[in-house]
Protein backbone atom coordinates (compact mmCIF):
# COMPACT_ATOMS: atom_id res chain seq x y z
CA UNK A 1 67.37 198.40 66.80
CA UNK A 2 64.58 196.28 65.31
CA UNK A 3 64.99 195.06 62.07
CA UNK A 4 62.10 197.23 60.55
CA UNK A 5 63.68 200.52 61.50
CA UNK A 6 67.08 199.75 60.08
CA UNK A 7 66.11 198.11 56.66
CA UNK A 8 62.51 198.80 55.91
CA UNK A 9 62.17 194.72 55.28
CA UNK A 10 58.94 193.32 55.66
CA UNK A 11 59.25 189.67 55.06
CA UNK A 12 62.41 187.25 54.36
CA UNK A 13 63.68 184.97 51.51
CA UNK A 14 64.14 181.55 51.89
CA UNK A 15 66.58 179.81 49.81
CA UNK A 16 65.48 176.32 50.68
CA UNK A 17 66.94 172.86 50.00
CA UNK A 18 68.10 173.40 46.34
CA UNK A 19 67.77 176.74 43.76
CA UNK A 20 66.86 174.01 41.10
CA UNK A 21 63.76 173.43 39.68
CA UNK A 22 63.89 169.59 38.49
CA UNK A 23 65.35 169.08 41.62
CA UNK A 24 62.54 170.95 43.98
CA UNK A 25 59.90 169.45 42.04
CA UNK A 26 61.58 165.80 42.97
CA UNK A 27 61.96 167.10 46.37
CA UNK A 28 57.98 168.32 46.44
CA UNK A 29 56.95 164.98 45.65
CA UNK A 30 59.59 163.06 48.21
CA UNK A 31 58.32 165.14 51.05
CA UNK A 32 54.69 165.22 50.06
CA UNK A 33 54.85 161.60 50.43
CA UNK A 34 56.92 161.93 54.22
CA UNK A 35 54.80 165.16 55.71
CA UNK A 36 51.26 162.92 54.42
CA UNK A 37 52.86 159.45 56.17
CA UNK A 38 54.04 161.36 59.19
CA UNK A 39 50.45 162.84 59.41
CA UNK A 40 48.45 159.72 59.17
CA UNK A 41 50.36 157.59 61.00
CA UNK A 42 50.85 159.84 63.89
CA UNK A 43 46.85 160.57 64.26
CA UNK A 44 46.42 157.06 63.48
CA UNK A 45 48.86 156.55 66.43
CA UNK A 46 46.31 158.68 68.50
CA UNK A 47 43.12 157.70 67.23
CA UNK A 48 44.13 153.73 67.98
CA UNK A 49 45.36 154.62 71.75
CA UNK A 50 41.76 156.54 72.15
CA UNK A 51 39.89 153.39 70.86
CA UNK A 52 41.51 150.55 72.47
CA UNK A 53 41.11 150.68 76.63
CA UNK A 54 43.57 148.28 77.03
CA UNK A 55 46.34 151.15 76.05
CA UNK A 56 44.43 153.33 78.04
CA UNK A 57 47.56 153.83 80.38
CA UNK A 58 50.16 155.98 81.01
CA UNK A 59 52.81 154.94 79.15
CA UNK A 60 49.97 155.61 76.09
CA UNK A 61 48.92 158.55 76.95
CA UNK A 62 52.46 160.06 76.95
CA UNK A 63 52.63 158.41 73.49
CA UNK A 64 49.20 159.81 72.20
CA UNK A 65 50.48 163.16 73.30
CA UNK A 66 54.24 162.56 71.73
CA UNK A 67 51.96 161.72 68.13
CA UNK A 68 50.33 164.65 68.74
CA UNK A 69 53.39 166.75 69.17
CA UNK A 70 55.28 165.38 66.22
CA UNK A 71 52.66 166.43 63.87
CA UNK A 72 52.10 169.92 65.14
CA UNK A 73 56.17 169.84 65.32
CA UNK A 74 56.27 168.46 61.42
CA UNK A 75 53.33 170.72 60.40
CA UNK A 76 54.86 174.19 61.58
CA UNK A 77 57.48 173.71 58.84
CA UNK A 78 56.52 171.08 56.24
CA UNK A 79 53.92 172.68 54.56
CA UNK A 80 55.17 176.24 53.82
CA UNK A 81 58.34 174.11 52.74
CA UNK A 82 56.60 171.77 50.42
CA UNK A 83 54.55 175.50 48.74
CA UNK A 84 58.30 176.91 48.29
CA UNK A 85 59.18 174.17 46.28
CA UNK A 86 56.44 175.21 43.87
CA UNK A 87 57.54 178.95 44.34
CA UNK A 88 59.77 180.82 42.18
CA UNK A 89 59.73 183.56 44.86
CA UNK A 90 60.30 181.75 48.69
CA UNK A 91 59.22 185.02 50.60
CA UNK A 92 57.88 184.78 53.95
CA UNK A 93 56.77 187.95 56.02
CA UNK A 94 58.61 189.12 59.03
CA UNK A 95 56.06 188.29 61.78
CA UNK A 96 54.96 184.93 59.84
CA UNK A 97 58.96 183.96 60.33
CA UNK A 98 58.73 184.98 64.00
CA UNK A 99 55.65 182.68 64.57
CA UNK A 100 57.14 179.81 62.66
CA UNK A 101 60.33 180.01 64.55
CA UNK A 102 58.31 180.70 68.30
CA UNK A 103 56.15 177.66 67.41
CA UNK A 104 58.52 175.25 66.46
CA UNK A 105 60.87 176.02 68.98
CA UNK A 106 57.79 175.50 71.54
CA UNK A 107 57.48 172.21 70.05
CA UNK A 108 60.91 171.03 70.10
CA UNK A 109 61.29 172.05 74.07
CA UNK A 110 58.27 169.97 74.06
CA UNK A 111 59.05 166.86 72.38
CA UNK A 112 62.56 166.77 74.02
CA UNK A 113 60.58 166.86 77.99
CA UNK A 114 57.86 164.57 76.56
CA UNK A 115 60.83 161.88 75.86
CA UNK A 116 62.03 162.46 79.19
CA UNK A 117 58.89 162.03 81.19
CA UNK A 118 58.61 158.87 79.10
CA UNK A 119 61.42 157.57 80.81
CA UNK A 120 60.92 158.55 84.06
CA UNK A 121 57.10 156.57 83.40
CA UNK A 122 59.13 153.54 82.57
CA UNK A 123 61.63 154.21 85.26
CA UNK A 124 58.51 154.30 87.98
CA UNK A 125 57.04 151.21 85.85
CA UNK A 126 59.67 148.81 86.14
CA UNK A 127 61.38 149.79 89.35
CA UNK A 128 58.18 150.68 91.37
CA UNK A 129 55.35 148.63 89.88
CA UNK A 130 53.28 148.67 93.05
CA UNK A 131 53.14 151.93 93.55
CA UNK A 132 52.82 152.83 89.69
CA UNK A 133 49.53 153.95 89.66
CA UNK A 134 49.57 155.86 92.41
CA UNK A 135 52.92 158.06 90.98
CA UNK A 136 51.54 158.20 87.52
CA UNK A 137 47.67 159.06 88.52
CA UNK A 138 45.92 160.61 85.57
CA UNK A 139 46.29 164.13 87.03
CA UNK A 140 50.28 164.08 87.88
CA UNK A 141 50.89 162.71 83.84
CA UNK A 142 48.66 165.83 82.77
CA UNK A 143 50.86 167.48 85.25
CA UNK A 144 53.90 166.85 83.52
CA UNK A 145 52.37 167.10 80.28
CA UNK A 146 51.23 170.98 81.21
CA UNK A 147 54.78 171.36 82.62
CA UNK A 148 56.49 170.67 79.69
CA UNK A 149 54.30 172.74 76.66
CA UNK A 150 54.88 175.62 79.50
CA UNK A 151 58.41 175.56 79.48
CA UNK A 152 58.62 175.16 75.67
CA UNK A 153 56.63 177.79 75.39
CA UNK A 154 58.21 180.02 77.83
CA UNK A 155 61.59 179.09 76.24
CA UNK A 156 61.13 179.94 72.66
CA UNK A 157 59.14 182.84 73.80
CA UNK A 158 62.72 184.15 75.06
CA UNK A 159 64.47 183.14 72.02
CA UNK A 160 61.92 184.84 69.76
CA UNK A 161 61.94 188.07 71.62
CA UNK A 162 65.94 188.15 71.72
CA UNK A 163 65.98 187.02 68.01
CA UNK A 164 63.83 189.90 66.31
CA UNK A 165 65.09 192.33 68.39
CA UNK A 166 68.43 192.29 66.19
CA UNK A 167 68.89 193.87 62.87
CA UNK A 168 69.22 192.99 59.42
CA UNK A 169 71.07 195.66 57.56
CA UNK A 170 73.00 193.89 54.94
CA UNK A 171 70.12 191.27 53.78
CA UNK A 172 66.86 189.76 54.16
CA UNK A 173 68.09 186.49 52.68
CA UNK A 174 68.08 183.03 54.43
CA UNK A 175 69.88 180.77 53.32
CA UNK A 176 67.71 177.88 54.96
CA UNK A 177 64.03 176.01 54.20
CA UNK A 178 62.43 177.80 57.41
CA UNK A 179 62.99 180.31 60.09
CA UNK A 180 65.34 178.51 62.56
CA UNK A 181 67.65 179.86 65.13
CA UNK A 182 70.71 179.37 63.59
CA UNK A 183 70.33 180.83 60.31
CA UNK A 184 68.67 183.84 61.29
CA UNK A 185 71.77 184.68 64.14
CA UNK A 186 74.00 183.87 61.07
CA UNK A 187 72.24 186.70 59.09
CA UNK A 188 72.01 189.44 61.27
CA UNK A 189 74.34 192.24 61.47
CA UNK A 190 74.02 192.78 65.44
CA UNK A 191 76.31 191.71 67.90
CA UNK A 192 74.86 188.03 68.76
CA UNK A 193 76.81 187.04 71.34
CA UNK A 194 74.46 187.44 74.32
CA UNK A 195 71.86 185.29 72.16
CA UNK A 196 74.64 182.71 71.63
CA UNK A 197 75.02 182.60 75.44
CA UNK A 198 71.04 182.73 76.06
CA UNK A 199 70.87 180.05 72.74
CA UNK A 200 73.67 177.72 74.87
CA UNK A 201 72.08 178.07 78.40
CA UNK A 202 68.84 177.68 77.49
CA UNK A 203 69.38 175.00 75.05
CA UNK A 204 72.04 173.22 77.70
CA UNK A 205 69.18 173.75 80.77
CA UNK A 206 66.30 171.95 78.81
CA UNK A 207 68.71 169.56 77.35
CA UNK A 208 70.77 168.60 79.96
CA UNK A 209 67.54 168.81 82.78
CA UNK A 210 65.68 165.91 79.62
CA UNK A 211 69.49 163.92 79.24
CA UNK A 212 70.11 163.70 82.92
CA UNK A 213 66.63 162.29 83.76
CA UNK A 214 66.80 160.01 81.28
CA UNK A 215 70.27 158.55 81.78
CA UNK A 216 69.15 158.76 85.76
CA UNK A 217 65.88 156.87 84.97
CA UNK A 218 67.47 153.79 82.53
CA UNK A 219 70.54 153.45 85.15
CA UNK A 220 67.83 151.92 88.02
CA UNK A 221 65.86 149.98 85.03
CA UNK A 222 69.00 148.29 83.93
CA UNK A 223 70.07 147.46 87.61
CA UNK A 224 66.22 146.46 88.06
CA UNK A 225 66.38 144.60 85.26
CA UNK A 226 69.50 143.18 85.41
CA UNK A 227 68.28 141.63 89.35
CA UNK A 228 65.61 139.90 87.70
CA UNK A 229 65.28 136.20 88.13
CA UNK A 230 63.00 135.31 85.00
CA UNK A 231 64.73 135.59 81.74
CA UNK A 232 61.27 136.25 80.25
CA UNK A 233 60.94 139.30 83.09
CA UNK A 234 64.02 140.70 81.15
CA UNK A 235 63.31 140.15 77.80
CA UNK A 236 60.02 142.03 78.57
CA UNK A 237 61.31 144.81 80.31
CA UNK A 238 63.86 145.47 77.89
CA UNK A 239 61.82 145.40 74.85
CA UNK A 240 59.31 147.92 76.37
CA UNK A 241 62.22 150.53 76.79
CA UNK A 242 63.57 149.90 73.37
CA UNK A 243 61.56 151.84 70.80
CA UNK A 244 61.77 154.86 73.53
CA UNK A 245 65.60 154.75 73.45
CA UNK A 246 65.88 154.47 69.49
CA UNK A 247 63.58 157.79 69.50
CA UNK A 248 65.77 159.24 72.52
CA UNK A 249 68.87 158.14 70.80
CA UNK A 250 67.77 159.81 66.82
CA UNK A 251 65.58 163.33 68.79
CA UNK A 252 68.59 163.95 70.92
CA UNK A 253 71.80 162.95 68.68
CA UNK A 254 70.29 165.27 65.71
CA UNK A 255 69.78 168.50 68.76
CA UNK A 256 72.92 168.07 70.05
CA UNK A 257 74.57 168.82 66.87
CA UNK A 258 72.30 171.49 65.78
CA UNK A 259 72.27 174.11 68.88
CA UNK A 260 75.32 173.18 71.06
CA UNK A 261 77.93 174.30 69.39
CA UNK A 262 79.58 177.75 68.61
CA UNK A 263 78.33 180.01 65.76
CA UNK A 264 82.05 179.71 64.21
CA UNK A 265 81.37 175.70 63.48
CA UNK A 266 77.85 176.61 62.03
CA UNK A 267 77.87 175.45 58.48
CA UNK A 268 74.44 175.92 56.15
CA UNK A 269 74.42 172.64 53.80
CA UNK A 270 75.61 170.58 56.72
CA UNK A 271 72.89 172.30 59.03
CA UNK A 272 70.29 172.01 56.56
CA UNK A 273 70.25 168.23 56.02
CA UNK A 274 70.10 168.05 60.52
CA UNK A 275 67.23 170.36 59.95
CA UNK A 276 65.92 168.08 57.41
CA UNK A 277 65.89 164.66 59.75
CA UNK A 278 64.33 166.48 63.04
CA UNK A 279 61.58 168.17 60.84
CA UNK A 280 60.72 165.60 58.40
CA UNK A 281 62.61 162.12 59.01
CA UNK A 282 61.97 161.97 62.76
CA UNK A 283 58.39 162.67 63.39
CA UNK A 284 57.31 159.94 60.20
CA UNK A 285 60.23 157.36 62.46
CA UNK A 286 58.80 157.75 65.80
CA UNK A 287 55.27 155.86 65.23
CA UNK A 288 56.97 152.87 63.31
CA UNK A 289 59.62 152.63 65.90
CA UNK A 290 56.98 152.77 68.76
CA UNK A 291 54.78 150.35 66.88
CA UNK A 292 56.73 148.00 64.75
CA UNK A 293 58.42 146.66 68.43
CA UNK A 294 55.17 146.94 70.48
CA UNK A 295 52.68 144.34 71.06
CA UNK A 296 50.38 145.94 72.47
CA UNK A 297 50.32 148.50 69.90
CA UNK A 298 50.64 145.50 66.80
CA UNK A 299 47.35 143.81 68.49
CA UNK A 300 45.07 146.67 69.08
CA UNK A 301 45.84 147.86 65.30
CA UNK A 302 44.73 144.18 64.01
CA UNK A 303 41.59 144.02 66.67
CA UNK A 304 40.94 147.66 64.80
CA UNK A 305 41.39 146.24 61.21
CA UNK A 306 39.27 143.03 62.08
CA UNK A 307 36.80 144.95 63.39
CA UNK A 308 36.22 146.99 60.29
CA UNK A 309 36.66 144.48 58.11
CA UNK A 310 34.04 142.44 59.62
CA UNK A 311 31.73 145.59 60.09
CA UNK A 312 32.29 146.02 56.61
């Protein structure tokens, strides 16, 4: 039965990070400042790959598209959160919370593939240098790139459909800052075990597909690596799969707690400050961790700055 016929809702309530007012209009101002870093840094990250050739590769292009992801993925949720904080009344219409949650479960598929094709590039980089631009031709990265938004796509599709075909009897109430998975299984009335088990193999298919590639893809780098000769070969290689395994190591820690788990160990506060870190915290992280280690990125952003400067 769909929600509509049992209830007569037409929208939800979110009950956000805090029911207090001094403390939403802190928290307006905190992520204000986060959502308008994560932005510019993340199309700064894009705009600075497009105007430099020399990161005109594919290593760059995966990160362009990774910027590009985690502000679409930040964007789908930060802004309606940041008006509710101003709100006295956090309503959101039923098919608005269906294309919030289809959207940024797209995106999350998406970013979680993205990080593994990023380490199957460096994998293909460092193991198989001659034959590197051959494998990673412009048309087999847009390849993958195409590959992964279709799965995410196809993949929250499934979860969106399942999820709004349950009902909501007792309440229209969520006791979260946006229309996630989770919380909206928690608050229907329907039996949600077969979206539990769709949730888990779903979830565990994506996730385990993105974990095994990458664990696959760093074993032969660290055996490559470790062969090496040159202590300066090492040092190099090592330091260009760094920043990728810090963003690997915060995307996929913070997913792993939030969606593979039983319903039973679901709690809302805990839940909500996860939801906080892969919404907010992670997509402003990724560009400093890819940039403040990377000198390649650190040198095209001063030949950027020098150039304006002097144009100026």
């Amino acid at each position: 039965m769909a929600a509509e016929n049992c209830t007569g809702f037409t929208d939800f309530i979110l009950l956000g990070l805090s029911g207090r007012q001094d403390v939403q209009q802190g928290l307006f101002v905190l992520f204000l400042l986060v959502y308008s870093f994560t932005v510019i840094a993340n199309l700064g990250m894009v705009l600075l790959i497009h105007m430099d050739p020399r990161l005109h590769t594919p290593m760059y292009y995966f990160l362009s598209n990774l910027s590009l992801c985690d502000v679409c993925y930040s964007s789908t949720v930060s802004p309606r959160m940041l008006a509710d904080f101003l709100s006295e009344q956090k309503r959101i219409p039923y098919s608005l919370c269906a294309i919030q949650m289809f959207i940024f479960g797209a995106l999350a598929d998406v970013e979680c593939l993205m990080l593994s094709v990023m380490a199957y590039d460096r994998y293909v980089a460092i193991c198989n240098p001659l034959l590197y631009t051959v494998t990673m031709s412009r048309s087999i990265c847009a390849q993958l790139i195409d590959t992964a938004y279709f799965v995410g796509l196809v993949d929250s599709a499934i979860h969106t459909c399942c999820t709004f075909r349950l009902s909501f009897c007792n309440s229209n109430i969520i006791n979260h800052f946006f229309c996630d998975l989770p919380p909206l299984l928690a608050l229907s009335t329907s039996d949600t075990s077969i979206n539990e088990i769709v949730m888990f193999t779903s979830s565990s298919c994506v996730l385990g597909f993105s974990i095994i590639t990458i664990c696959l893809s760093y074993s032969y780098i660290i055996t490559t690596i470790l062969r090496m000769t040159s202590a300066q070969g090492r040092h190099k290689a090592f330091s260009t799969c760094a920043s990728h395994l810090t963003a690997v190591a915060l995307f996929y820690g913070t997913l792993l707690f939030m969606y593979i788990r039983p319903s039973s160990s679901y709690s809302m506060d805990t839940d909500k400050i996860a939801s906080v870190f892969y919404t907010a915290v992670i997509p402003m992280l990724n560009p400093l961790i890819y940039s403040l280690r990377n000198k390649d990125v650190k040198s095209a952003l001063k030949k950027i700055i020098g150039t304006t400067l002097c144009c100026g």
